[in-house]
Protein backbone atom coordinates (compact mmCIF):
# COMPACT_ATOMS: atom_id res chain seq x y z
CA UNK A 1 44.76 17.11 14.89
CA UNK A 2 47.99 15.44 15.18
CA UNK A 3 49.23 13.45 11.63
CA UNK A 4 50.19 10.63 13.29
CA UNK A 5 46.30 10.17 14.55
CA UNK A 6 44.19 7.64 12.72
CA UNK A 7 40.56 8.63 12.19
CA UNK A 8 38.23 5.88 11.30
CA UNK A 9 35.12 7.82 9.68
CA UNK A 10 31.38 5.45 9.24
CA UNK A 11 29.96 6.70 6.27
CA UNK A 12 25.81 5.54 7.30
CA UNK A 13 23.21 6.13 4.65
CA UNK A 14 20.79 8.73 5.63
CA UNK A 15 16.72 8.11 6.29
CA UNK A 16 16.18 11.53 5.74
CA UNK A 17 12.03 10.91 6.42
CA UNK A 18 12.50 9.35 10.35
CA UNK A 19 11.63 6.13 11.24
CA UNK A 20 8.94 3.99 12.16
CA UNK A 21 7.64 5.95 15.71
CA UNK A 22 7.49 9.04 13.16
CA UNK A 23 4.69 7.52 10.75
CA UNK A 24 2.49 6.30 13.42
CA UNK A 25 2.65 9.55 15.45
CA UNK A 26 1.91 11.23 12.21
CA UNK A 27 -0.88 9.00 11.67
CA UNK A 28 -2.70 9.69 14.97
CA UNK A 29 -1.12 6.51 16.87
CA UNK A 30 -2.59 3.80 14.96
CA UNK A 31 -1.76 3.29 11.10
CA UNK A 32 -4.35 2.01 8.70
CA UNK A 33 -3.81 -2.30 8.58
CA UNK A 34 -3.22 -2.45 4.84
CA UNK A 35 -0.15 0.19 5.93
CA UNK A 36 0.52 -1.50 8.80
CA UNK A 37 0.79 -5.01 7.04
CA UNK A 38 2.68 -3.42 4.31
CA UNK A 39 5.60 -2.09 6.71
CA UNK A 40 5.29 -5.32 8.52
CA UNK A 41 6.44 -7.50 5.95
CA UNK A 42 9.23 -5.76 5.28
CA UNK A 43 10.33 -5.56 8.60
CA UNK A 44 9.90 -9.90 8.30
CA UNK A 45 12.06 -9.87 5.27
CA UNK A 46 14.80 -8.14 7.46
CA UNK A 47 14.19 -9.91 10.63
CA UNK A 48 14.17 -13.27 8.40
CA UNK A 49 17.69 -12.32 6.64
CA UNK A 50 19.23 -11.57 9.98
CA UNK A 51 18.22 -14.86 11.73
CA UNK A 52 19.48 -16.53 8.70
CA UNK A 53 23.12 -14.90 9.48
CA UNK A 54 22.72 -16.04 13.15
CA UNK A 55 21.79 -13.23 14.42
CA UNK A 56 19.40 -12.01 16.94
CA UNK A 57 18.48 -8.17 16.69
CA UNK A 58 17.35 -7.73 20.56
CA UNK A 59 15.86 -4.17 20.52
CA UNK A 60 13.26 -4.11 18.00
CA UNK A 61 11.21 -1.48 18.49
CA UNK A 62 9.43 1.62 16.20
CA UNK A 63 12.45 4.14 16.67
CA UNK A 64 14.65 1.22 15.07
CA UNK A 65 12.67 0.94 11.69
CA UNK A 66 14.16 3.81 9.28
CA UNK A 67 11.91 5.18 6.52
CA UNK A 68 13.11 5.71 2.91
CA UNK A 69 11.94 6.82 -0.07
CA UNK A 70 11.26 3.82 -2.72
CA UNK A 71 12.15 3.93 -6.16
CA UNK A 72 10.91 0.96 -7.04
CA UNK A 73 7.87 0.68 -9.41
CA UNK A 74 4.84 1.21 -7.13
CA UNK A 75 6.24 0.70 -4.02
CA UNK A 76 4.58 3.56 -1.36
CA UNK A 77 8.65 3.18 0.74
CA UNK A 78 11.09 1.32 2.28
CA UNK A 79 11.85 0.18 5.43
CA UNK A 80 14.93 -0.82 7.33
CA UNK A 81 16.07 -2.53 10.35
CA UNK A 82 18.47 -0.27 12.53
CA UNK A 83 19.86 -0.36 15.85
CA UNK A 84 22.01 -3.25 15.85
CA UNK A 85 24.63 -2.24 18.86
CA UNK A 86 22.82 -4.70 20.76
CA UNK A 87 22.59 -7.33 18.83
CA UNK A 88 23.29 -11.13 19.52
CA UNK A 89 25.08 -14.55 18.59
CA UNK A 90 22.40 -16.83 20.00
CA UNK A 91 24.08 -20.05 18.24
CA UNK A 92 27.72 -19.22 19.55
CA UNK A 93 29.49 -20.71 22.74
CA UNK A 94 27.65 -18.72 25.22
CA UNK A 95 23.77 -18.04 24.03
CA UNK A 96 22.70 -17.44 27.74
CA UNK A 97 23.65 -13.19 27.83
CA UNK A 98 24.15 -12.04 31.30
CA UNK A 99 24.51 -8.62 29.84
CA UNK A 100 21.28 -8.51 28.12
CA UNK A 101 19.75 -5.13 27.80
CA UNK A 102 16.56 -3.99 25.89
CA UNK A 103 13.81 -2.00 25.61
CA UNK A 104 11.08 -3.14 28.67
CA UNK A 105 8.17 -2.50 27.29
CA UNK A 106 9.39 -5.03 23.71
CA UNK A 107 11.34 -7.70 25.67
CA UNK A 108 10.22 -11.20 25.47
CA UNK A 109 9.64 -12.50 28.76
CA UNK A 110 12.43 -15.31 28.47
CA UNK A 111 15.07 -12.56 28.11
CA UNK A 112 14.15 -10.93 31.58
CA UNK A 113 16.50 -11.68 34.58
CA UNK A 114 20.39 -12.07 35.37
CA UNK A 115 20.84 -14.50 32.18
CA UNK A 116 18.25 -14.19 29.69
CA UNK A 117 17.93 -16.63 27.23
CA UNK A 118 18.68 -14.97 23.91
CA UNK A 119 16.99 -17.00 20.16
CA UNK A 120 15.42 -15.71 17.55
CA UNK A 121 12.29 -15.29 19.22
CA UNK A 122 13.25 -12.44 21.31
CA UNK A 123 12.63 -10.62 17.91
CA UNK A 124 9.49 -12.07 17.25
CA UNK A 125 7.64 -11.56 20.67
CA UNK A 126 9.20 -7.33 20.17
CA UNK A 127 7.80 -7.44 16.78
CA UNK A 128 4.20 -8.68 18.19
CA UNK A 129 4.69 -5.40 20.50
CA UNK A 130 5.63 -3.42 17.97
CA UNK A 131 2.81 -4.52 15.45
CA UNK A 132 0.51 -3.95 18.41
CA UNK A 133 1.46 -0.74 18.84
CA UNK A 134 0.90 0.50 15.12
CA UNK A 135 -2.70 -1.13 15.34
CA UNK A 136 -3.14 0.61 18.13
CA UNK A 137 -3.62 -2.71 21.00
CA UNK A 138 -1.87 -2.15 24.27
CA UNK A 139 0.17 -5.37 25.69
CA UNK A 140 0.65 -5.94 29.21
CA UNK A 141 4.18 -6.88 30.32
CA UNK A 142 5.54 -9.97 29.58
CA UNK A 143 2.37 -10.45 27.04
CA UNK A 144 -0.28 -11.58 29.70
CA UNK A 145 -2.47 -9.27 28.00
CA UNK A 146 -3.90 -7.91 25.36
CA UNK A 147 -6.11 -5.11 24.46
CA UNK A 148 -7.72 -4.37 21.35
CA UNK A 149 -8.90 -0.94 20.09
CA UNK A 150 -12.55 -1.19 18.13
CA UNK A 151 -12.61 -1.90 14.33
CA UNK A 152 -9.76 -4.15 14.51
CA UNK A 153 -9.82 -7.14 12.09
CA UNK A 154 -10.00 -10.58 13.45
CA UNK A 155 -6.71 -10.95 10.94
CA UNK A 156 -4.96 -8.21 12.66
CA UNK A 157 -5.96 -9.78 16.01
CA UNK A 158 -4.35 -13.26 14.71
CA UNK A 159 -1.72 -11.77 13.64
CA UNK A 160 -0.60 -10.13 17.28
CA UNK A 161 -1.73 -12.83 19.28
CA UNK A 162 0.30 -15.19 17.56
CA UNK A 163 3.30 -13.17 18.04
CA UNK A 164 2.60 -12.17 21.47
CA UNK A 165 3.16 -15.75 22.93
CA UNK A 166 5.44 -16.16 26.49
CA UNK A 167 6.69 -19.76 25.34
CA UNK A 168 9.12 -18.94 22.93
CA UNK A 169 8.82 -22.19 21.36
CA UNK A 170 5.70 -21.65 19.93
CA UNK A 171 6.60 -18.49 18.36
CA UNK A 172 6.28 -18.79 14.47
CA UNK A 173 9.47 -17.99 12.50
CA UNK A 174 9.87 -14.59 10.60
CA UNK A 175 9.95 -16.68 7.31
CA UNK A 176 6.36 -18.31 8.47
CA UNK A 177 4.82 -15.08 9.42
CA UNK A 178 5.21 -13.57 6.42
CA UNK A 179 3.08 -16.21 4.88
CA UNK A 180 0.16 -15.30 7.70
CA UNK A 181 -3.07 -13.40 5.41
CA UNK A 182 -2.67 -10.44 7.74
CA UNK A 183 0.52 -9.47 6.18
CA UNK A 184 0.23 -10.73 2.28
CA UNK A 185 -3.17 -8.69 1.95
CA UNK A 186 -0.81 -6.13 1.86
CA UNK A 187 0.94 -7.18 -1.65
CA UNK A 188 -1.64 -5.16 -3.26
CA UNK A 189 -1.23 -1.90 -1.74
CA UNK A 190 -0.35 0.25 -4.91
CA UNK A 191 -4.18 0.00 -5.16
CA UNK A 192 -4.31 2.14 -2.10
CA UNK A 193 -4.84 5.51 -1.66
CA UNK A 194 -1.65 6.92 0.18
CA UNK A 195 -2.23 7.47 3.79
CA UNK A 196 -1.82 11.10 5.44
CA UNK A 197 0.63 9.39 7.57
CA UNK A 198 3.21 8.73 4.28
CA UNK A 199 3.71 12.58 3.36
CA UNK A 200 4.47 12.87 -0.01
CA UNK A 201 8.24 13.86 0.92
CA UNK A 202 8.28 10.21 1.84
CA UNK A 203 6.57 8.79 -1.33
CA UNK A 204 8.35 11.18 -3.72
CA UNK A 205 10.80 8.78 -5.22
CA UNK A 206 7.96 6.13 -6.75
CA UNK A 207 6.94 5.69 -10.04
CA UNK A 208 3.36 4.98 -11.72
């Protein structure tokens, strides 16, 4: 190479146990709820941070939720948001994104069409997808739908209904859902045993 090239090098921190996607294939496609609510908070405390900022994430989705080992005191791992090349200003001059582009099956209905209106809710109604998705429910597009496997709790069903909602205005904030019961039942999940679908490569790093 040429001296008189610059190089600009990203150094990126490495989730060396996959993301998301990864734990609920290796769980069989639907992830046990105290797991479930566990990963789902901290995906809230990221989401939460972010809209704080002013941002707007936009393509929330499993394959965007890294896995790492936790080294915190009881603490089964830790999850973090990735995936941010399409993220979104939604409070700067021009929140209506002719450009937008995101995953189908997580995009909020609002954000369909030649100029989808882009808030924090896009992230919301993806993460009601997404938590559907670890519990196993299948939503129809746009949210019109929603269908529930057996043995579901009527918490978990609150939980993704509420999320799932086509006005975005009545879409909770990611501070207010992690308040909802579905998710802070999961505050005790060192009691737990650890789920096949957290290896123990992934749950190496804690400490009991």
């Amino acid at each position: 190479m040429p001296d008189n090239v610059k190089v600009c090098s990203v150094y990126m921190e490495l989730a060396p146990h996959g993301s998301l996607l990864d734990m609920i294939a290796k769980a069989g496609g639907i992830l046990p709820e105290n797991v479930a609510g566990y990963c789902i908070l901290q995906v809230l405390e990221g989401l939460r941070d972010l809209h704080r900022d002013g941002y707007v994430h936009c393509d929330l989705k499993p394959e965007n939720v890294l896995i790492f080992p936790s080294y915190t005191h009881g603490e089964l791992c830790e999850l973090k948001l990735a995936g941010f090349s399409l993220a979104k200003e939604p409070n700067g001059p021009n929140p209506v994104e002719c450009l937008f582009q995101g995953e189908p099956d997580y995009l909020a209905p609002e954000a369909v069409g030649p100029c989808g209106m882009i808030s924090s809710a896009v992230d919301i109604f993806s993460l009601g997808v997404m938590v559907s998705e670890m519990l196993g429910a299948i939503v129809t597009e746009g949210g019109k739908m929603i269908y529930f496997t057996g043995g579901l709790s009527l918490l978990a069903k609150d939980f993704v209904r509420r999320r799932i909602v086509p006005n975005p205005v009545a879409r909770a904030t990611a501070e207010e859902l992690m308040n909802h019961p579905f998710v802070r039942q999961s505050l005790g999940v060192l009691k737990f045993p650890v789920p096949s679908c957290l290896s123990n490569e992934v749950v190496q790093g804690r400490f009991f």
